[in-house]
C-alpha atoms as a PDB file:
ATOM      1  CA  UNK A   1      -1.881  12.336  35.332  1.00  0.00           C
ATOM      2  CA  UNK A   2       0.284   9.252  34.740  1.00  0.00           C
ATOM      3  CA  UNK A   3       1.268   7.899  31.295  1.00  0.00           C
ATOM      4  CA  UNK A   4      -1.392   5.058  30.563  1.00  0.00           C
ATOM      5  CA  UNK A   5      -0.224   1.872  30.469  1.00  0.00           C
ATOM      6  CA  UNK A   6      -2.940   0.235  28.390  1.00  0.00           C
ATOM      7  CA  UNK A   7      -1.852   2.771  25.266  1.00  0.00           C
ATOM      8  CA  UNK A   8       1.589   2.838  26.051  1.00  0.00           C
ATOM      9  CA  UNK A   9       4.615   0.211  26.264  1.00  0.00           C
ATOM     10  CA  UNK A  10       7.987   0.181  27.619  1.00  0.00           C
ATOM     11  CA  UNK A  11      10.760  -0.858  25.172  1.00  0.00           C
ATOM     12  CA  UNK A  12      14.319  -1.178  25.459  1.00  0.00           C
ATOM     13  CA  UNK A  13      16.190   1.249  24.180  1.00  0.00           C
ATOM     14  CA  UNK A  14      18.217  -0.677  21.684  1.00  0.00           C
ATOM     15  CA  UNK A  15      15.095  -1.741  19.600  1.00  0.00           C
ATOM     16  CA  UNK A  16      15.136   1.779  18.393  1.00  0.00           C
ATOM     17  CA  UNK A  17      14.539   2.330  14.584  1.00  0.00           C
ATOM     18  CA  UNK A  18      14.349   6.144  14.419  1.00  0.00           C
ATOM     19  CA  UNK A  19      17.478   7.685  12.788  1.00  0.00           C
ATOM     20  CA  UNK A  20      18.834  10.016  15.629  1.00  0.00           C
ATOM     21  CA  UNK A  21      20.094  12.420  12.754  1.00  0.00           C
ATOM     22  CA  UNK A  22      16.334  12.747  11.483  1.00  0.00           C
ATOM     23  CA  UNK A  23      14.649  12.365  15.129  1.00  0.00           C
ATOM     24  CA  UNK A  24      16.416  15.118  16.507  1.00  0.00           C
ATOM     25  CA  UNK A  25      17.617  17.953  14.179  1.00  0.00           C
ATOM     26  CA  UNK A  26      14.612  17.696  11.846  1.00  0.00           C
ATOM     27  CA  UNK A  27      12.045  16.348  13.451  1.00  0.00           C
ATOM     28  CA  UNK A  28      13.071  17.864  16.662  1.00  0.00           C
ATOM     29  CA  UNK A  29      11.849  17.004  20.164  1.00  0.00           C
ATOM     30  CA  UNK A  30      10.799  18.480  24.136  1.00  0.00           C
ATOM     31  CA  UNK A  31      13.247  18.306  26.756  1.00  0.00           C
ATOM     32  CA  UNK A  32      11.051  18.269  29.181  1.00  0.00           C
ATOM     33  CA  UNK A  33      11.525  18.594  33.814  1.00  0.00           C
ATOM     34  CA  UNK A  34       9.503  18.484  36.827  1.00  0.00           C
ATOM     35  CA  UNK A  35       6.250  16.944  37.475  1.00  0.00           C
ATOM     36  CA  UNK A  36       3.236  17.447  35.646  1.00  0.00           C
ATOM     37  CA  UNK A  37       2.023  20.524  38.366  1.00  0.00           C
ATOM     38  CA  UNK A  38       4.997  22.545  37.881  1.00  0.00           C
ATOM     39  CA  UNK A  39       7.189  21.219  35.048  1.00  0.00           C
ATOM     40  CA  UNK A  40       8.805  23.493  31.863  1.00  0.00           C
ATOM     41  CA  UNK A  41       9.312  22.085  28.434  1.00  0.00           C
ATOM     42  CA  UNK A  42      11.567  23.619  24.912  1.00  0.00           C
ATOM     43  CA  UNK A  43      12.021  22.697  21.802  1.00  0.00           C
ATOM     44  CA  UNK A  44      15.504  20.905  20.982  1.00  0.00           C
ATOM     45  CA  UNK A  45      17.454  20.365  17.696  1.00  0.00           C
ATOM     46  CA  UNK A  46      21.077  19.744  19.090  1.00  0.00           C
ATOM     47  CA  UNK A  47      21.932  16.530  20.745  1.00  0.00           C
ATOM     48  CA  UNK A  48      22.726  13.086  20.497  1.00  0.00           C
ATOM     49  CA  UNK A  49      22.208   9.180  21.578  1.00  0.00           C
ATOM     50  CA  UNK A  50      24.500   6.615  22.158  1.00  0.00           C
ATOM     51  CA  UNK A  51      26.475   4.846  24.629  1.00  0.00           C
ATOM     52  CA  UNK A  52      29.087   5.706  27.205  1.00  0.00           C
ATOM     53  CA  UNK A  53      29.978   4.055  30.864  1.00  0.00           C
ATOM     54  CA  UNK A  54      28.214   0.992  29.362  1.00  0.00           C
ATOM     55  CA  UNK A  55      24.870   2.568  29.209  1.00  0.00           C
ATOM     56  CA  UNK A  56      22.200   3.764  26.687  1.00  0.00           C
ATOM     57  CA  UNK A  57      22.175   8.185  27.173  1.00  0.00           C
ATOM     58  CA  UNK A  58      20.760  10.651  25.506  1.00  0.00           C
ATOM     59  CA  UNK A  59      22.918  14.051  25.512  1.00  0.00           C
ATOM     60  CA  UNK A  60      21.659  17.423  25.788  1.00  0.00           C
ATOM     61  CA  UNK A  61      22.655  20.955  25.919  1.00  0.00           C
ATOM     62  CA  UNK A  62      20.559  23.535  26.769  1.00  0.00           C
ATOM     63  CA  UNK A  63      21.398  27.665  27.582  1.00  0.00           C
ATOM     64  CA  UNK A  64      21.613  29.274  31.056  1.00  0.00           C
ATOM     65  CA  UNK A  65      19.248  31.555  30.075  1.00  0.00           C
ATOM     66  CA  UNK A  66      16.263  29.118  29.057  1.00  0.00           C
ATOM     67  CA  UNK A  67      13.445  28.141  31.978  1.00  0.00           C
ATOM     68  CA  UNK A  68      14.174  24.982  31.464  1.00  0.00           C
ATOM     69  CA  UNK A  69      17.645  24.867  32.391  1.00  0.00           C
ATOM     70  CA  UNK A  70      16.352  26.269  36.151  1.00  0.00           C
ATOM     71  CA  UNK A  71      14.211  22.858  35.926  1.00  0.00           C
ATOM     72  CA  UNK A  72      16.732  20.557  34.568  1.00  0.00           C
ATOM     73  CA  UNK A  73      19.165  22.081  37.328  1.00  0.00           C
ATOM     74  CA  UNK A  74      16.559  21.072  40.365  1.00  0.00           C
ATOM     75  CA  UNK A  75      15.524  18.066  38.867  1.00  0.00           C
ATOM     76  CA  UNK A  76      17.796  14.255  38.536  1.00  0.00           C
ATOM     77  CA  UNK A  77      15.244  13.573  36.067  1.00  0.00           C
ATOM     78  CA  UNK A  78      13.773  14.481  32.837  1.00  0.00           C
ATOM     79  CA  UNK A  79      12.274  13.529  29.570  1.00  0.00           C
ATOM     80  CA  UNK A  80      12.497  14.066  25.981  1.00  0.00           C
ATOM     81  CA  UNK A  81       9.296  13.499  24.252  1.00  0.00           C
ATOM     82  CA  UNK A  82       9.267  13.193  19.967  1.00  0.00           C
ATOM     83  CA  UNK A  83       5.863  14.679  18.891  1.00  0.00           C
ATOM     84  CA  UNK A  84       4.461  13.505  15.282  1.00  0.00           C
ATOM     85  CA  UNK A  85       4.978  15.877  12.045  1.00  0.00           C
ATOM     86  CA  UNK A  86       1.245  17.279  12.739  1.00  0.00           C
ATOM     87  CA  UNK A  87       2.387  19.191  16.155  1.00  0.00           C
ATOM     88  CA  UNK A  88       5.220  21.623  14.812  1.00  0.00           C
ATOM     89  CA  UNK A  89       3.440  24.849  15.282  1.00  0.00           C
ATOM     90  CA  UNK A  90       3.816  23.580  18.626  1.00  0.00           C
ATOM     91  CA  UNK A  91       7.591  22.660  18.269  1.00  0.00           C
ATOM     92  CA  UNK A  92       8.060  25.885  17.067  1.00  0.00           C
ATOM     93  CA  UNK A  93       5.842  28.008  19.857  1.00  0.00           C
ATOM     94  CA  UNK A  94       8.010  25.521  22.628  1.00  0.00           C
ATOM     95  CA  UNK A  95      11.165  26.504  21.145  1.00  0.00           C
ATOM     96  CA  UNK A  96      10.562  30.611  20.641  1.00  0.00           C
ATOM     97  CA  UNK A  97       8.507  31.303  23.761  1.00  0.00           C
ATOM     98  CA  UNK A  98       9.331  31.081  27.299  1.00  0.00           C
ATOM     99  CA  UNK A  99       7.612  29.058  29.977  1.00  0.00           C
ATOM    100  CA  UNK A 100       7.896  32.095  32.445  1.00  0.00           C
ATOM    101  CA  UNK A 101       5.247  33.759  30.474  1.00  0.00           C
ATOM    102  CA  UNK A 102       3.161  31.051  28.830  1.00  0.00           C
ATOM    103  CA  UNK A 103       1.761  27.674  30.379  1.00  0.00           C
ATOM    104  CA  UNK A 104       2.829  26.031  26.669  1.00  0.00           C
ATOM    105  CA  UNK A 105       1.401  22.873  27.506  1.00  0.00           C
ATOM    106  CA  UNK A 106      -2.020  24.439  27.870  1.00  0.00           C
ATOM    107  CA  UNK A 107      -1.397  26.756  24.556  1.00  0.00           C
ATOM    108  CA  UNK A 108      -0.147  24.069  22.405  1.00  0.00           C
ATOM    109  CA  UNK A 109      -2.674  21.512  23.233  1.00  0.00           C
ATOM    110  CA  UNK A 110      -0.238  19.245  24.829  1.00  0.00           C
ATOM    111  CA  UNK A 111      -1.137  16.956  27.741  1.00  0.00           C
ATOM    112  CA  UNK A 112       1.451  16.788  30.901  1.00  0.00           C
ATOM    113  CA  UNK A 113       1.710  12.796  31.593  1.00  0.00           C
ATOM    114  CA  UNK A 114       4.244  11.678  34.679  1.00  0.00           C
ATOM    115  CA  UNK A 115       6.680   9.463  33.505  1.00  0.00           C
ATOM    116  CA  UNK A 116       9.419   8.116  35.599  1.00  0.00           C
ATOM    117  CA  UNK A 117       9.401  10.920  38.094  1.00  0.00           C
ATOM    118  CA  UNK A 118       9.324  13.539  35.422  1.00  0.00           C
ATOM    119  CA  UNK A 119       7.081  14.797  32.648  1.00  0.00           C
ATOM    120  CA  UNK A 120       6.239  14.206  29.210  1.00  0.00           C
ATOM    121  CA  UNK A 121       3.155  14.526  26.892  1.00  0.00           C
ATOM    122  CA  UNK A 122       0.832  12.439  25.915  1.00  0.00           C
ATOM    123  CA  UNK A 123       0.802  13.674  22.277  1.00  0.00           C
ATOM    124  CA  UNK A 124       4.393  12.308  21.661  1.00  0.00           C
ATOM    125  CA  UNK A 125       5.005   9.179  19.858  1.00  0.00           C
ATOM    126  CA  UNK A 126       8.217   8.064  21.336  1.00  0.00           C
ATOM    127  CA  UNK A 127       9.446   9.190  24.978  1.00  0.00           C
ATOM    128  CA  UNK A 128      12.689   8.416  26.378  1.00  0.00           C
ATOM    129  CA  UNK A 129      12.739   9.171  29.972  1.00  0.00           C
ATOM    130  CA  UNK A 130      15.870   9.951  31.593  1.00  0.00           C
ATOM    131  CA  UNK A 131      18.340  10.367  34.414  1.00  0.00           C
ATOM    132  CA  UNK A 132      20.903  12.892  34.345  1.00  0.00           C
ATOM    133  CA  UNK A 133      24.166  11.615  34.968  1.00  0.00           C
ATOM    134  CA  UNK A 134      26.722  14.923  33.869  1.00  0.00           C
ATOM    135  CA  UNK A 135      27.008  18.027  33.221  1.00  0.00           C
ATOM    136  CA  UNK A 136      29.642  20.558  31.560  1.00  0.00           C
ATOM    137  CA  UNK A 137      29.794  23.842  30.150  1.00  0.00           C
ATOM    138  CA  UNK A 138      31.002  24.543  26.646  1.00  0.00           C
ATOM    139  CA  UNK A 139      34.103  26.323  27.112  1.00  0.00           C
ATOM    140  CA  UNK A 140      34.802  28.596  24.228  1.00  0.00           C
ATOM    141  CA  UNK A 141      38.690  28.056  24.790  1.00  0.00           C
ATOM    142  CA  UNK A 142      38.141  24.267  23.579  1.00  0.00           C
ATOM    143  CA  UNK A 143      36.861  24.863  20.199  1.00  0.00           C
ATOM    144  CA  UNK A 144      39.060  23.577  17.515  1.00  0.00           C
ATOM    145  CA  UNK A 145      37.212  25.240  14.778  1.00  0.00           C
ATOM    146  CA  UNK A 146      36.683  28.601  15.725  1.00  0.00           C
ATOM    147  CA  UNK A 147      34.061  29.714  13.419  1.00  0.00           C
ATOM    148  CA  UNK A 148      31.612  27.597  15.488  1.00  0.00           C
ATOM    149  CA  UNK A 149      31.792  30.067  18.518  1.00  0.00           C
ATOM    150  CA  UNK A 150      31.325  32.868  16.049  1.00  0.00           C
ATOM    151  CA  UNK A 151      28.210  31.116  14.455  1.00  0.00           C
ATOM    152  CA  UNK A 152      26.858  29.980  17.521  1.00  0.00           C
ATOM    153  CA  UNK A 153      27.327  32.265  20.014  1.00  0.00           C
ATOM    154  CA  UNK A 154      27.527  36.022  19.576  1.00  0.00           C
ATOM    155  CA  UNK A 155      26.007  36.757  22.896  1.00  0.00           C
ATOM    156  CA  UNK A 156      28.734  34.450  24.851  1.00  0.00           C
ATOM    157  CA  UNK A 157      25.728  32.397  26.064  1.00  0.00           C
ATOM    158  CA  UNK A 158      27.347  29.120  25.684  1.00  0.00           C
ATOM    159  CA  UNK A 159      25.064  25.665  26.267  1.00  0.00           C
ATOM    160  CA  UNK A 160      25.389  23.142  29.251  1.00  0.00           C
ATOM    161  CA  UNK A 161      25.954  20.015  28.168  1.00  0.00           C
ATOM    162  CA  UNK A 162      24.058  16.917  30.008  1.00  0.00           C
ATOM    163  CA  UNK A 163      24.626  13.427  29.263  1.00  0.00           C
ATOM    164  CA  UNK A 164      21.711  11.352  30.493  1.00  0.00           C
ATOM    165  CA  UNK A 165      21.063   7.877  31.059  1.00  0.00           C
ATOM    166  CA  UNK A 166      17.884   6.453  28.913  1.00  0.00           C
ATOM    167  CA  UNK A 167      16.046   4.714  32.063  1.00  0.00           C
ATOM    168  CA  UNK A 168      12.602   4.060  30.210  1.00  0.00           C
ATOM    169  CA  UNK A 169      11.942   4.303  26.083  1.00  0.00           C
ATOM    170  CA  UNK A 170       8.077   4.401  25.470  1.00  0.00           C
ATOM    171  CA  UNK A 171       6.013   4.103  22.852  1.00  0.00           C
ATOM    172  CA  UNK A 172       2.218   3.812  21.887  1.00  0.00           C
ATOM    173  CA  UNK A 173       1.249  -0.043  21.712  1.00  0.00           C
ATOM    174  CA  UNK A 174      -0.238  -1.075  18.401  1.00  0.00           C
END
C-alpha cells in the first residue's frame, strides 16, 4: 500500500514546529527499512536533525545486533515515522522485541504504507523519509568523557551512526 495522498501532504522540512529534543527522546519514533512486504521497524530515542553539506538530515544510530540494522544496511533508504502519544505500548513492544520473531506491524496495529521507496505507517503523524548518506561506527577510543562508554555500553556493542538526508517530510492534511 502507498501513503494516500488525499490524507497526507508533503512539506518542506524547514516548516517544522516539533522540538527535536521532545520529538525524539520523549516522544520517541520508528526507524523504519524496506518495502512494505518485507520491511523491519524499532523504536528510537537517540538521534538528531539538522543540517550538514547544505542539506536538511536526520541522524541515526542504531546497534549491529538489531534486525533493523541488517535492513538499514541493504537498503539507501528509510523512514522515521513519529506515532501520536496514544500508540506507546506500541513504541515500547517496537523497541523491546525483535522483528525476527514478531511481524510488529501486524501486533501493534500499525499499517505498512510505501513512502519514497521505503516504509512507514500510516498511524504516524509526521514522517520524514530519508536517504542515507553516511555511516560510522562509534569508536570507544574517541570518547572524551569516559563514563559514557561505561553507561552505555557494557556489552561493547557500540551503535552505527547514519546521517541521512530528509528527502520527503509528511504530514496528515487538515
Amino acid at each position: 500500500m502507498n501513503l494516500n495522498a488525499a490524507s497526507w501532504e508533503k512539506f518542506d522540512p524547514k516548516e517544522l514546529t516539533d522540538n527535536p529534543f521532545r520529538m525524539i527522546g520523549d516522544e520517541w519514533m520508528l526507524v523504519t527499512a524496506g518495502l512494505p512486504e518485507h520491511h523491519n521497524t524499532m523504536t528510537a530515542s537517540w538521534g538528531g536533525l539538522g543540517v550538514i553539506w547544505g542539506k536538511n538530515v536526520a541522524t541515526i544510530y542504531v546497534r549491529p545486533q538489531r534486525y533493523t540494522y541488517e535492513f538499514l544496511e541493504r537498503n539507501d533508504r528509510l523512514t522515521l515515522s513519529v506515532l501520536p502519544e496514544t500508540f506507546r505500548k506500541a513504541l515500547a513492544f517496537c523497541g523491546s522485541k525483535s522483528g525476527r520473531d514478531y511481524d510488529k506491524a501486524k501486533e501493534c496495529g500499525l499499517t505498512p504504507v510505501e513512502v519514497e521507496s521505503s516504509t512507514a505507517f500510516e498511524e504516524a503523524r509526521l514522517i520524514l523519509a530519508c536517504r542515507k548518506l553516511y555511516f560510522s561506527d562509534i569508536n570507544p577510543a574517541q570518547f572524551l568523557d569516559s563514563s559514557i562508554d561505561g553507561e552505555n555500553y557494557p556489552g561493547k556493542d557500540y551503535h552505527r551512526m547514519y546521517i541521512c538526508e530528509i528527502t520527503g517530510a509528511y504530514r496528515h492534511r487538515v
